[in-house]
C-alpha atoms as a PDB file:
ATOM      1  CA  UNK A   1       6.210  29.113 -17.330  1.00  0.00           C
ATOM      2  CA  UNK A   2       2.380  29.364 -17.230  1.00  0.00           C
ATOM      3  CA  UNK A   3       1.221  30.811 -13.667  1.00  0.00           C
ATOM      4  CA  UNK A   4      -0.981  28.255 -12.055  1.00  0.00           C
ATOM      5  CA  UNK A   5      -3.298  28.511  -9.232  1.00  0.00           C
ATOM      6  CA  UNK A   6      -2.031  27.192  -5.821  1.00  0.00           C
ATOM      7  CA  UNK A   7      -4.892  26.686  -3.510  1.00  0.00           C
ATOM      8  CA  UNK A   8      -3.483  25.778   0.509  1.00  0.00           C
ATOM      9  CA  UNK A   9      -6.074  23.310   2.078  1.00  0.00           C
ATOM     10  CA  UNK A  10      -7.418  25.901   4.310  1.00  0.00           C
ATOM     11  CA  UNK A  11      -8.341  28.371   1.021  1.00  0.00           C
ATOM     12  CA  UNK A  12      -9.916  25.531  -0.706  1.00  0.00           C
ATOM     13  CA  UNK A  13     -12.151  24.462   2.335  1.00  0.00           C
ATOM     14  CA  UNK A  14     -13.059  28.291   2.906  1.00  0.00           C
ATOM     15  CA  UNK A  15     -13.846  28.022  -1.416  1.00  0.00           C
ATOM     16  CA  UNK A  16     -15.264  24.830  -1.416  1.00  0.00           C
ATOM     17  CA  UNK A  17     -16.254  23.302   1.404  1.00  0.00           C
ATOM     18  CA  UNK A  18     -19.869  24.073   1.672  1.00  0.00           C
ATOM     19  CA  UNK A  19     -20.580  23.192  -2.233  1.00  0.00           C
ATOM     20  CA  UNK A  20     -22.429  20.186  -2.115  1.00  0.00           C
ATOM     21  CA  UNK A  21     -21.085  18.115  -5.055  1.00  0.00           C
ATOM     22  CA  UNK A  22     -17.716  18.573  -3.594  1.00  0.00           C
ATOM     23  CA  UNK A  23     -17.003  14.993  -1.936  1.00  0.00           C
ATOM     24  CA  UNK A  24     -13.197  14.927  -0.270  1.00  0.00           C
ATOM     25  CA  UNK A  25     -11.611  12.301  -0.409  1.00  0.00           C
ATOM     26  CA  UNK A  26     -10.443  11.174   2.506  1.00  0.00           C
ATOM     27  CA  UNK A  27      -6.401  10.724   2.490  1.00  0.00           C
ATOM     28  CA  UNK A  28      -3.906  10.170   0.293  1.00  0.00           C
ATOM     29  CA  UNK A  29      -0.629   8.232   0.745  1.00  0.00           C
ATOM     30  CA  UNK A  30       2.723   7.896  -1.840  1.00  0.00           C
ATOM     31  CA  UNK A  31       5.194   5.290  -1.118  1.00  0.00           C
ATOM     32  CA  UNK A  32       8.118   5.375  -3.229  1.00  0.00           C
ATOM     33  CA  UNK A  33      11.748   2.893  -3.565  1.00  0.00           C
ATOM     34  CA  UNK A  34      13.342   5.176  -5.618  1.00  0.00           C
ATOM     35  CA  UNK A  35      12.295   3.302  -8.502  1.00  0.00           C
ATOM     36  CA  UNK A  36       8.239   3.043  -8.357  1.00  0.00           C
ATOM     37  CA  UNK A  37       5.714   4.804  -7.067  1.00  0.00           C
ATOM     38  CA  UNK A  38       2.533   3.162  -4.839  1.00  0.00           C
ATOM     39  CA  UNK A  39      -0.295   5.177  -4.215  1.00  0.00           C
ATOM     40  CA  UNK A  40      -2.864   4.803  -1.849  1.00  0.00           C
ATOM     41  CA  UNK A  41      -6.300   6.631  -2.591  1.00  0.00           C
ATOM     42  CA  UNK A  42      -9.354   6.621   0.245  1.00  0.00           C
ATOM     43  CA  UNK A  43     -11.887   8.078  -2.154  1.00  0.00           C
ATOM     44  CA  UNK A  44     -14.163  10.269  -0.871  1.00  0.00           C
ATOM     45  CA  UNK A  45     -15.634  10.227   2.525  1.00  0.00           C
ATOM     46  CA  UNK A  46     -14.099   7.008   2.700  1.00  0.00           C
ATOM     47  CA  UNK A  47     -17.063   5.437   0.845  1.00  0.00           C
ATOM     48  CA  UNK A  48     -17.243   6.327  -2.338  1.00  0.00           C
ATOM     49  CA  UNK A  49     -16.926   2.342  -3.774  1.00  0.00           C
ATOM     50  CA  UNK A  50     -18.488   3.283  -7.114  1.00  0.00           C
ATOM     51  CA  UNK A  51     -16.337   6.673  -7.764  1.00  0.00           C
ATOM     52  CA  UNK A  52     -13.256   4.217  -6.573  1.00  0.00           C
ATOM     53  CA  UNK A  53     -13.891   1.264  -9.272  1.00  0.00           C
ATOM     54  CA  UNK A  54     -14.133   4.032 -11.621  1.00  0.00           C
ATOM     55  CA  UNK A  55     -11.077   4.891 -10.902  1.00  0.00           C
ATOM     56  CA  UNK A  56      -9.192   1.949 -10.869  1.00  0.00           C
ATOM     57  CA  UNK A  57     -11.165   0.946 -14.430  1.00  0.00           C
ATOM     58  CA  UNK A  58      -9.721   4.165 -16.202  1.00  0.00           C
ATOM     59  CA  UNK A  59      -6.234   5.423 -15.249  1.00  0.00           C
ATOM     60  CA  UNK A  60      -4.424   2.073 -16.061  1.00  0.00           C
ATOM     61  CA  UNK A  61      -6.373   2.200 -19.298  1.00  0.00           C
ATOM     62  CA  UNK A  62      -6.011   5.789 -20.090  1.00  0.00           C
ATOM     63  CA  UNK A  63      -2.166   6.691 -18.867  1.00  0.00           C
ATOM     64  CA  UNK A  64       0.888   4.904 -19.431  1.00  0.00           C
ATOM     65  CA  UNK A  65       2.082   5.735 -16.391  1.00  0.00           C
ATOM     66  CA  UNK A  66      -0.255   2.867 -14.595  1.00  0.00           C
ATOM     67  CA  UNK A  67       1.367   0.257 -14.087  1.00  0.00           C
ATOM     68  CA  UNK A  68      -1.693  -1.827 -12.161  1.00  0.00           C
ATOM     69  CA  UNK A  69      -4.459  -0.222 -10.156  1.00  0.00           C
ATOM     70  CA  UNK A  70      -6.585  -2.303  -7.570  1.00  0.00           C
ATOM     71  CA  UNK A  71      -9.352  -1.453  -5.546  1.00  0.00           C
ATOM     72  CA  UNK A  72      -9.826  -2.167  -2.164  1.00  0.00           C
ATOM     73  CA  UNK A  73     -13.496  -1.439  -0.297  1.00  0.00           C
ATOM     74  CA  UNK A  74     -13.414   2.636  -0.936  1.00  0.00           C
ATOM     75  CA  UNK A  75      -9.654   2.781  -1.504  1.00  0.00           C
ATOM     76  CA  UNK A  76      -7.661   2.891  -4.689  1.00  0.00           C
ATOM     77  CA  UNK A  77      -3.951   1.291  -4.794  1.00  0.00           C
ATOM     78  CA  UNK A  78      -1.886   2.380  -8.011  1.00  0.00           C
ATOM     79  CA  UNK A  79       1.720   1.425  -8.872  1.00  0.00           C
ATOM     80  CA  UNK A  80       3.409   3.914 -11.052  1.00  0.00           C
ATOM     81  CA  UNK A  81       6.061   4.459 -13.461  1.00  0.00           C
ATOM     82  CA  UNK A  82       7.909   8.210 -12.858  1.00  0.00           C
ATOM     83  CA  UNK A  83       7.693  10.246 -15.695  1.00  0.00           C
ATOM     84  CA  UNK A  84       5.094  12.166 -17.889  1.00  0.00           C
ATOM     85  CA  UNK A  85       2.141  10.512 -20.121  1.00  0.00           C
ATOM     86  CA  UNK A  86       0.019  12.114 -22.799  1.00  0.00           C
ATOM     87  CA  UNK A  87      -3.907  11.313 -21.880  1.00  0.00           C
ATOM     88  CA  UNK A  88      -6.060  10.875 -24.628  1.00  0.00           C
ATOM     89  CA  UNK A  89      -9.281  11.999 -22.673  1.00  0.00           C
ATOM     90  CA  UNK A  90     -12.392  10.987 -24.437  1.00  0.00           C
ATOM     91  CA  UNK A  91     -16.064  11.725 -22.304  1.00  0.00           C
ATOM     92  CA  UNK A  92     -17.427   8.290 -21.632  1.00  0.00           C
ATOM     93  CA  UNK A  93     -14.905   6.277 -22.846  1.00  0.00           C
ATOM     94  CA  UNK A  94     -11.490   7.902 -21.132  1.00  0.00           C
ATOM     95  CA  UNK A  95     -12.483  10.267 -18.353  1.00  0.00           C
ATOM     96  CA  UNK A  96      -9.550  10.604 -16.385  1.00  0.00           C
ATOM     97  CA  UNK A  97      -5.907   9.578 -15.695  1.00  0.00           C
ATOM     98  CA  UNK A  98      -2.774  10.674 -13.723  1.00  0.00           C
ATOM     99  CA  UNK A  99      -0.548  12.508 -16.268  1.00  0.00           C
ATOM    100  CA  UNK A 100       2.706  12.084 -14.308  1.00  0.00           C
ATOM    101  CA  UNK A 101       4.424  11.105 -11.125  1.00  0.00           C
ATOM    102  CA  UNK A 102       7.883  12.700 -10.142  1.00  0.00           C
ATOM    103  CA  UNK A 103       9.856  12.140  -7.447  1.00  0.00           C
ATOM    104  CA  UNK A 104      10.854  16.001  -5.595  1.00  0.00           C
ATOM    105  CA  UNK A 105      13.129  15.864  -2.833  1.00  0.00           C
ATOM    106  CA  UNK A 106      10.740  14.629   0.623  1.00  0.00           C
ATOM    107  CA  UNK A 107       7.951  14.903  -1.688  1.00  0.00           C
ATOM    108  CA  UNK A 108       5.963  13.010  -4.674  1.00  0.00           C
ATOM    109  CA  UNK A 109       4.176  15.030  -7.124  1.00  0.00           C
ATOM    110  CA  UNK A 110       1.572  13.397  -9.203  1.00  0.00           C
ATOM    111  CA  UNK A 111      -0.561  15.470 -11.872  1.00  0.00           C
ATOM    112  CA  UNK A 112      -4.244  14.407 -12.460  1.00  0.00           C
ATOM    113  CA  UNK A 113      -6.420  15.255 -15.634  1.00  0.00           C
ATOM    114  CA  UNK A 114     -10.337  14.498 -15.805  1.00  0.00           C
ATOM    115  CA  UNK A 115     -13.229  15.444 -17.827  1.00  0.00           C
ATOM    116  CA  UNK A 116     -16.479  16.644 -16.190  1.00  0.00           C
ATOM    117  CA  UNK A 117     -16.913  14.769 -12.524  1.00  0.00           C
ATOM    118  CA  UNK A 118     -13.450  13.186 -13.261  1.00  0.00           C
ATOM    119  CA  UNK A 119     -11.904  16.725 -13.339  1.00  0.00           C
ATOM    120  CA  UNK A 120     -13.569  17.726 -10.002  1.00  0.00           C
ATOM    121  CA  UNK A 121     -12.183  14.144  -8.585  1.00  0.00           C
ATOM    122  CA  UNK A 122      -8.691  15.593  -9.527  1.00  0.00           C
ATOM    123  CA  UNK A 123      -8.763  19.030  -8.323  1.00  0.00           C
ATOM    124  CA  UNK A 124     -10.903  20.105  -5.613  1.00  0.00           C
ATOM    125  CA  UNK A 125     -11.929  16.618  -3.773  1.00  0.00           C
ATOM    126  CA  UNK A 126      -8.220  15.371  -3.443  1.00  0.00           C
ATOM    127  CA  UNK A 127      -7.000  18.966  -2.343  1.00  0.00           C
ATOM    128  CA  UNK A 128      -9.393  18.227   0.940  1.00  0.00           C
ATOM    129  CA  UNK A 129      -7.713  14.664   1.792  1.00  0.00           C
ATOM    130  CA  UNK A 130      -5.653  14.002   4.704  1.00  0.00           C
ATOM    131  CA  UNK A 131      -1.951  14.130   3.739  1.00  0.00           C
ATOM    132  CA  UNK A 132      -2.420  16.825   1.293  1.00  0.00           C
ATOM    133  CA  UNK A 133      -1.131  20.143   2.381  1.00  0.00           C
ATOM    134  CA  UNK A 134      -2.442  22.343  -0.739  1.00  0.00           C
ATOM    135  CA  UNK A 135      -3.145  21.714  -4.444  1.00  0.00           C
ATOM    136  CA  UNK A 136      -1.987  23.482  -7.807  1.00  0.00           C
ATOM    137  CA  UNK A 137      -5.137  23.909 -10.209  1.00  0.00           C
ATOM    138  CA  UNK A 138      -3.833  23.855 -13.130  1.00  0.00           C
ATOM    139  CA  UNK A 139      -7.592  23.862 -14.967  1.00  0.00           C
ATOM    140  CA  UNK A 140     -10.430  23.912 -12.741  1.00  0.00           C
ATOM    141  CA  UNK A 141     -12.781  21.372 -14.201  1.00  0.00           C
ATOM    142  CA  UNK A 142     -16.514  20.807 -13.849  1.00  0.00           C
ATOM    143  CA  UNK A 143     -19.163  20.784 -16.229  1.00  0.00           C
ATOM    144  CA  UNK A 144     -17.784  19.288 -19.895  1.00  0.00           C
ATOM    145  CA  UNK A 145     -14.749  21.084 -18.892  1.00  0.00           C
ATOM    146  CA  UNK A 146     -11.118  19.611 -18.359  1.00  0.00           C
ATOM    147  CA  UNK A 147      -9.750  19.380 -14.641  1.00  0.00           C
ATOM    148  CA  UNK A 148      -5.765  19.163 -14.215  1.00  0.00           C
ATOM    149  CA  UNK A 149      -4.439  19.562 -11.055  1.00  0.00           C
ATOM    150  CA  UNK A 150      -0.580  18.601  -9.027  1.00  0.00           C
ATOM    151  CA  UNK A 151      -0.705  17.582  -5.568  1.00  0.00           C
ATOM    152  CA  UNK A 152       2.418  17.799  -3.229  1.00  0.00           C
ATOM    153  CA  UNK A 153       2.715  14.444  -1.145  1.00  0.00           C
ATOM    154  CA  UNK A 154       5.060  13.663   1.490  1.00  0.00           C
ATOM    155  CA  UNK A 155       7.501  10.803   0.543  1.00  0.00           C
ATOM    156  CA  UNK A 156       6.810   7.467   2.198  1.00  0.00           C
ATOM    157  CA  UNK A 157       9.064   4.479   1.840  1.00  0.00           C
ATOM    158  CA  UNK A 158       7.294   1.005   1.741  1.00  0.00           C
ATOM    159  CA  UNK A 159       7.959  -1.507   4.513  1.00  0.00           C
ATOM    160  CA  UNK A 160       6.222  -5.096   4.583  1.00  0.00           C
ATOM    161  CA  UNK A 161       6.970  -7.039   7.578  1.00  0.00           C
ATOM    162  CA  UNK A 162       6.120 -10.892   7.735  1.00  0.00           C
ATOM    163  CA  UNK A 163       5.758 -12.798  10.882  1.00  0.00           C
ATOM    164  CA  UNK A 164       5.397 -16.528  11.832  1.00  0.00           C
ATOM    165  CA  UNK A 165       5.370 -18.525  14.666  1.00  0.00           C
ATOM    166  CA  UNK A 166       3.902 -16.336  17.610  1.00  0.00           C
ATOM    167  CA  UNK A 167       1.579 -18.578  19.430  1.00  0.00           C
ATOM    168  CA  UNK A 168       1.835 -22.224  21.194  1.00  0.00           C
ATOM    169  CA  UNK A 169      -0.613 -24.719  22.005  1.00  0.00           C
ATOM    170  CA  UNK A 170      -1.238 -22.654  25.233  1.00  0.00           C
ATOM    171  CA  UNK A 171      -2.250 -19.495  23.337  1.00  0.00           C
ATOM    172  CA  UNK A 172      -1.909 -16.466  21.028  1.00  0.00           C
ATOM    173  CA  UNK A 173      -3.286 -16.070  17.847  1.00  0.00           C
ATOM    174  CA  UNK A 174      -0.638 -14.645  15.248  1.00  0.00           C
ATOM    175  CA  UNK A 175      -2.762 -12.781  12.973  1.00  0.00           C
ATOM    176  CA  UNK A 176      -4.182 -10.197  15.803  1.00  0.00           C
ATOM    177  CA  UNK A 177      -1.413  -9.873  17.464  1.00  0.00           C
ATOM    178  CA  UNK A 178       0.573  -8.766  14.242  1.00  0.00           C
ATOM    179  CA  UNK A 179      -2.322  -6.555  13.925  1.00  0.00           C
ATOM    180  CA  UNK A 180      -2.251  -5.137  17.494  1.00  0.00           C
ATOM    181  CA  UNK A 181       1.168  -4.259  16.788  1.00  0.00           C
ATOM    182  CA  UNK A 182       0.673  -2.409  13.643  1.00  0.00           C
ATOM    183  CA  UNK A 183      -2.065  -0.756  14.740  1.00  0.00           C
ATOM    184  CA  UNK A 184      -0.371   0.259  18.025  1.00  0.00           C
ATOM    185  CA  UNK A 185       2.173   1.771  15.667  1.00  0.00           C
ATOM    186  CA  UNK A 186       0.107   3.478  13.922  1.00  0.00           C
ATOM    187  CA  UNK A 187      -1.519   5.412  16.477  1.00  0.00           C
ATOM    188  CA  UNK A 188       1.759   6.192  17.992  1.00  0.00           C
ATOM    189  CA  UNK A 189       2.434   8.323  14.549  1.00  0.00           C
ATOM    190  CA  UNK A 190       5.217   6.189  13.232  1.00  0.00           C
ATOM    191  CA  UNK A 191       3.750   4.817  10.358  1.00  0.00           C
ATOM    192  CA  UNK A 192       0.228   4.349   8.223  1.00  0.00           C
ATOM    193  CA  UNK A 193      -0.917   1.028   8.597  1.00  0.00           C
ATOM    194  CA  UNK A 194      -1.638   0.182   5.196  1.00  0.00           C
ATOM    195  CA  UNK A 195      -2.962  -4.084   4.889  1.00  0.00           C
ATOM    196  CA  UNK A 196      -2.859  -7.045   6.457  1.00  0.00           C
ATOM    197  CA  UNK A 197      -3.083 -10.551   5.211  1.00  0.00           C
ATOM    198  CA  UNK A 198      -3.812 -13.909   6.180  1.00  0.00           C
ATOM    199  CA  UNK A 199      -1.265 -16.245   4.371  1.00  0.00           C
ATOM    200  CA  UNK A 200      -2.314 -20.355   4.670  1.00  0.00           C
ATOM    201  CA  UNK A 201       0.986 -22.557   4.620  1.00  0.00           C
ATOM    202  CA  UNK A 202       1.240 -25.919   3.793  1.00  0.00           C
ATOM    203  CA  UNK A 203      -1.429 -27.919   5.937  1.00  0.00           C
ATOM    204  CA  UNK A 204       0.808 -30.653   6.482  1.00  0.00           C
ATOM    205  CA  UNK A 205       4.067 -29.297   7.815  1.00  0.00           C
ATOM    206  CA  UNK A 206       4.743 -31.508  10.830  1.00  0.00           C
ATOM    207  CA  UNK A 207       5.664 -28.401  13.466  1.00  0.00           C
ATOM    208  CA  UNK A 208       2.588 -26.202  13.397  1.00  0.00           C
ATOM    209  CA  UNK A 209      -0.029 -25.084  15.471  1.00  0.00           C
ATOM    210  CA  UNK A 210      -3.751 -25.833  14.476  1.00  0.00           C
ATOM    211  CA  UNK A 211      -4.730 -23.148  11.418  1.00  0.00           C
ATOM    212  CA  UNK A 212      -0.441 -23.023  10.543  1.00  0.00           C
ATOM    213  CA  UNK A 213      -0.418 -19.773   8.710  1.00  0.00           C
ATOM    214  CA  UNK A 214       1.543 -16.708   8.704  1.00  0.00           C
ATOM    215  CA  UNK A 215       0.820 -12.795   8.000  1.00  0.00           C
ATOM    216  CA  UNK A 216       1.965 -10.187   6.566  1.00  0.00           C
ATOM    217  CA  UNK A 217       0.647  -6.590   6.993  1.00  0.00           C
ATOM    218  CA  UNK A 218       2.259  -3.217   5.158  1.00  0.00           C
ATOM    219  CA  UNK A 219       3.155   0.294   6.295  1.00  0.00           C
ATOM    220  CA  UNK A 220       4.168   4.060   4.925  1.00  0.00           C
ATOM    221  CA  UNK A 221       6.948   5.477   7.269  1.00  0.00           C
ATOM    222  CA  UNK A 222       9.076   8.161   6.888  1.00  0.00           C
ATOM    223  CA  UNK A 223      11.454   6.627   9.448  1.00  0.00           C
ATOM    224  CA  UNK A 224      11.442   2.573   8.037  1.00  0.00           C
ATOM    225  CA  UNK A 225      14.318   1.550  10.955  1.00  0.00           C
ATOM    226  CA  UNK A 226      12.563   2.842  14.167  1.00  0.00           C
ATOM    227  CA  UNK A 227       9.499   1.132  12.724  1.00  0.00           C
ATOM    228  CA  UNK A 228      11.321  -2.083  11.682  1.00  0.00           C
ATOM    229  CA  UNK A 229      13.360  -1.833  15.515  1.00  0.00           C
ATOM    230  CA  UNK A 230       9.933  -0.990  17.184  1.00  0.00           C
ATOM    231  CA  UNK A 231       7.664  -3.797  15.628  1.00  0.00           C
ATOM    232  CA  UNK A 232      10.537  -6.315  16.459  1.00  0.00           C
ATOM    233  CA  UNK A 233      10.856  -4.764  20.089  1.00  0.00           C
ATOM    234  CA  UNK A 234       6.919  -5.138  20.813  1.00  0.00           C
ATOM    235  CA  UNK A 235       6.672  -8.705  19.099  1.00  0.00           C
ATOM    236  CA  UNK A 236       9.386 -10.437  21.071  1.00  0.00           C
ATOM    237  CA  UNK A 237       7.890  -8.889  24.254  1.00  0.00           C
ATOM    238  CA  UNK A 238       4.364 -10.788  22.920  1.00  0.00           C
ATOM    239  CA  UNK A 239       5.024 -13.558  21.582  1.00  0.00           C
ATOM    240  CA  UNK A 240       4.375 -17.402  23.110  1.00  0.00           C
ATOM    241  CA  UNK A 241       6.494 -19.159  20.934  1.00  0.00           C
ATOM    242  CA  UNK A 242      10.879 -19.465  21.201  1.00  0.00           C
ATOM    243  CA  UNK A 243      10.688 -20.144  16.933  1.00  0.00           C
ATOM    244  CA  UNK A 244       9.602 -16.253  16.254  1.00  0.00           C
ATOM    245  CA  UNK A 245      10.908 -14.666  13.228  1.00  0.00           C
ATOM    246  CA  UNK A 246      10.126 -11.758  10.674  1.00  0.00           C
ATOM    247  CA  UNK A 247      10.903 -10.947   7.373  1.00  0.00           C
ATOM    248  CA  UNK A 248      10.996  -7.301   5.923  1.00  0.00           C
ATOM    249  CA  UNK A 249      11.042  -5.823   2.251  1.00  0.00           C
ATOM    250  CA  UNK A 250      10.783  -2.439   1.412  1.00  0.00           C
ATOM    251  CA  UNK A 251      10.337  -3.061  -2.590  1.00  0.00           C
ATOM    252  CA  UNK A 252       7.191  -2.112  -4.238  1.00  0.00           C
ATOM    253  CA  UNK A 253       7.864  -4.883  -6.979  1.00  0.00           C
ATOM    254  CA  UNK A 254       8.024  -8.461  -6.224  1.00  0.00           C
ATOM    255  CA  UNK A 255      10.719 -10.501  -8.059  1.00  0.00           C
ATOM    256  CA  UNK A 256       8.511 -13.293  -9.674  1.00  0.00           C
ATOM    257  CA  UNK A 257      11.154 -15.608  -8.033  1.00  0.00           C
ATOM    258  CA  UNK A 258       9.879 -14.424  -4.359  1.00  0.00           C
ATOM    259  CA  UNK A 259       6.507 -14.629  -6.076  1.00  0.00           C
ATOM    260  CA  UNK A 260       7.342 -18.569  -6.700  1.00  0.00           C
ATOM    261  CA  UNK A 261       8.684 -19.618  -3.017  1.00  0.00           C
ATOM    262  CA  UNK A 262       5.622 -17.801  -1.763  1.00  0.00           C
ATOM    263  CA  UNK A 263       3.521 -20.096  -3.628  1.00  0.00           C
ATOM    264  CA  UNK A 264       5.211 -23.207  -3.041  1.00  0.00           C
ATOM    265  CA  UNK A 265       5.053 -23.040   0.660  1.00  0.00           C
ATOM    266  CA  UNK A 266       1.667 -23.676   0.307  1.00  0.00           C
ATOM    267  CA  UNK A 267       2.277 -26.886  -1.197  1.00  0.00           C
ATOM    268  CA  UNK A 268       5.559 -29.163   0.551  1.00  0.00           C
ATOM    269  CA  UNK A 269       8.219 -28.563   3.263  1.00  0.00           C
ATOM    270  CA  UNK A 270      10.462 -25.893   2.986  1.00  0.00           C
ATOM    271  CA  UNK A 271      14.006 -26.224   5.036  1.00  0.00           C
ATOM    272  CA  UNK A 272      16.078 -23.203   6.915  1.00  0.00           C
ATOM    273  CA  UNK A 273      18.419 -23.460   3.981  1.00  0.00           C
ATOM    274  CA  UNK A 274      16.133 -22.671   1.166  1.00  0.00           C
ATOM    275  CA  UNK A 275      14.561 -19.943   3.153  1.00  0.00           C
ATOM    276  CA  UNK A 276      17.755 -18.292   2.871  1.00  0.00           C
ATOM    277  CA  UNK A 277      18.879 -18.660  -0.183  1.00  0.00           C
ATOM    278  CA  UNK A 278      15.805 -17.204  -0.936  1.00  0.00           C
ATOM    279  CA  UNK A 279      15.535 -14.520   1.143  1.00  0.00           C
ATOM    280  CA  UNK A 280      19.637 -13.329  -0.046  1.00  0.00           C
ATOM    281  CA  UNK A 281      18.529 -13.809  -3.291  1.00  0.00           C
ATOM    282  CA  UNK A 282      15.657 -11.274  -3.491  1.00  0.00           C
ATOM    283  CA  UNK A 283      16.970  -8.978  -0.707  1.00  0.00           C
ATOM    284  CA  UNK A 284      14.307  -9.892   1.927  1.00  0.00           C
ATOM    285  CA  UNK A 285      15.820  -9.092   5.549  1.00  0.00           C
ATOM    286  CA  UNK A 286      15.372 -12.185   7.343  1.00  0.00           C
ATOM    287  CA  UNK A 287      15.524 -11.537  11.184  1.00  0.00           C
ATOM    288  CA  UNK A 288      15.253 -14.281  13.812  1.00  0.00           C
ATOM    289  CA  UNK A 289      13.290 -12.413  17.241  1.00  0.00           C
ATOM    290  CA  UNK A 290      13.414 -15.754  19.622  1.00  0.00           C
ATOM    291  CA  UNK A 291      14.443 -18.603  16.951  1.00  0.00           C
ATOM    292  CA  UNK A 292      14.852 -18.972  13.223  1.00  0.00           C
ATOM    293  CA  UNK A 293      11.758 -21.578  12.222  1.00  0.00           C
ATOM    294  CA  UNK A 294       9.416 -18.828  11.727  1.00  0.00           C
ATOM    295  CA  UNK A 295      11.548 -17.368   8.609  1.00  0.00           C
ATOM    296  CA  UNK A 296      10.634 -19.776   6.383  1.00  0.00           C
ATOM    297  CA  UNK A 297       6.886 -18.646   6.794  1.00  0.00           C
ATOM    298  CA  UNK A 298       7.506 -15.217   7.423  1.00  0.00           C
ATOM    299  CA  UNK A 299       9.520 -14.961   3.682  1.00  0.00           C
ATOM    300  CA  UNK A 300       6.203 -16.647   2.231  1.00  0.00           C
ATOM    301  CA  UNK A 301       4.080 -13.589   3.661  1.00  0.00           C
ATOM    302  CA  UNK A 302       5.600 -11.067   1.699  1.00  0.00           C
ATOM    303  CA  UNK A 303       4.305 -11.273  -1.371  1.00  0.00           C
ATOM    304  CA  UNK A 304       0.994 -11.655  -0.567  1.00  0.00           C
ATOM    305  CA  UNK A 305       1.016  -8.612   1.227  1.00  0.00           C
ATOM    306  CA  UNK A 306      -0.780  -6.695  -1.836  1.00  0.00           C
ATOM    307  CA  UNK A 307      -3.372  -9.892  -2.555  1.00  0.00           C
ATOM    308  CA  UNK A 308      -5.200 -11.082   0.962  1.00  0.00           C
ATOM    309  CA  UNK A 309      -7.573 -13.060  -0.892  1.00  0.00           C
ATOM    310  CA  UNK A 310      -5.273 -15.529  -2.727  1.00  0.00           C
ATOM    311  CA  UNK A 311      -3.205 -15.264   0.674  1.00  0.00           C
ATOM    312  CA  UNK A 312      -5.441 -17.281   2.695  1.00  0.00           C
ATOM    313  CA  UNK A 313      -6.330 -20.148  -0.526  1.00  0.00           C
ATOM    314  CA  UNK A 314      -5.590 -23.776   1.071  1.00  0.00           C
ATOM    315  CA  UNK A 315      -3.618 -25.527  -1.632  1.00  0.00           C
ATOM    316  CA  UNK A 316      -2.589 -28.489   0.307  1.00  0.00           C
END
């Protein structure tokens, strides 16, 4: 086996860190269900827009292993296959790409190649993000030269939690309290508080309050029950309303049939019953916290988890 260079953070700051075309990125984040990998890029400084739509442009173009890449603000969000890809690397055309992702044990490996700036983006500037300990430079990069590298990443598993029907005519407001409580459990150090999104329900529905939506926000834990048992704790000690409910799925990939109730919520009355069905159907937890009216919103959240824009579209 070749002998590769591994570089620990602390070497590569003392190496790197005062080169000034050296950017860090700031952290890096794998989720994985066993079955797909989600990765979750803050490009460097945590502002680097324009090195992050590169990003997202090439790698599902130039590796197989892509399965859809979005970009969000500074940060990337890739879904990948496990397994190994050959890159075709071509300057200008095909810069860069991951050239596989592997599950380890606690950790997720993933192996970046890149030509020129694209090479530095996979060694050096990801070895200095948050959540990764140390890098192995497998080709240093720079120049017109090739950059491969494999970062070690702690293994994440992927919980979404939707909630509905938190506030009453007398107050609360649903979406910031669901984001008080992620963020509270964030800081505690029990999860990374990943999105949140504003999902519009069906304007009609006779039993709403004024705006009737739900949300959905998404975390990486390492310990998915104390976060599922502690967001459920904290929300029935806030909430105003005796029809609270949640819904949780720790998938990455959303059955297109989840993907379908989501959408029709928008559009008629949906009953308890369907919400079920539904919910045993795609193997969405479904968990009443003071009554069982809110599931039926709470199941529409989830898959709009990944796609706050389209979450918050009135369709009637």
């Amino acid at each position: 086996m070749q002998n590769h260079q591994f570089m620990s953070k602390k070497e590569l700051i003392e190496k790197y860190g005062k080169i000034p075309w050296i950017s860090p990125y700031e952290k890096v984040i794998a989720m994985t269900d066993g079955e797909y990998i989600e990765l979750h890029e803050f490009h460097a400084r945590g502002r680097c827009i324009g090195g992050a739509a590169w990003e997202t442009y090439h790698y599902p173009r130039v590796s197989s292993l892509v399965i859809s890449g979005r970009r969000e603000g500074a940060r990337n969000v890739f879904v990948l296959k496990t397994g190994k890809a050959e890159l075709d690397l071509i300057p200008g055309i095909a810069g860069a790409g991951i050239e596989s992702a592997e599950l380890e044990d606690d950790l997720i490996e993933i192996t970046y190649a890149g030509l020129a700036g694209g090479g530095i983006a996979a060694t050096v500037c990801r070895g200095l993000a948050d959540g990764v300990d140390g890098i192995e430079i497998l080709s240093l990069g720079g120049g017109s030269e090739l950059g491969k590298a494999r970062i070690k990443l702690k293994r994440h598993s992927k919980v979404v939690i939707g909630v509905d029907d938190t506030d009453s005519s007398e107050g609360g407001a649903t979406w910031a309290l669901v984001n008080e409580i992620a963020y509270s459990l964030e800081k505690s150090g029990l999860a990374h508080y990943l999105s949140h999104s504003i999902v519009q329900l069906y304007t009609k529905a006779p039993e709403k309050t004024t705006n009737c939506v739900s949300i959905s926000v998404a975390f990486a834990t390492e310990h998915p029950e104390k976060l599922i048992s502690e967001f459920k704790k904290i929300l029935e000690k806030n909430t105003y309303s005796d029809e609270t409910a949640m819904a949780v799925f720790t998938k990455i990939s959303v059955p297109e049939g989840l993907a379908e109730y989501a959408k029709s919520v928008k559009t008629r009355i949906v009953d308890l019953r369907e919400a079920y069905e539904v919910a045993e159907r795609y193997n969405v937890r479904v968990i009443p916290v003071t009554g069982e009216r809110g599931i039926i919103g709470a199941l529409a959240s989830i898959p709009f988890a990944s796609d706050p824009d389209r979450a918050v579209e009135v369709h009637a």
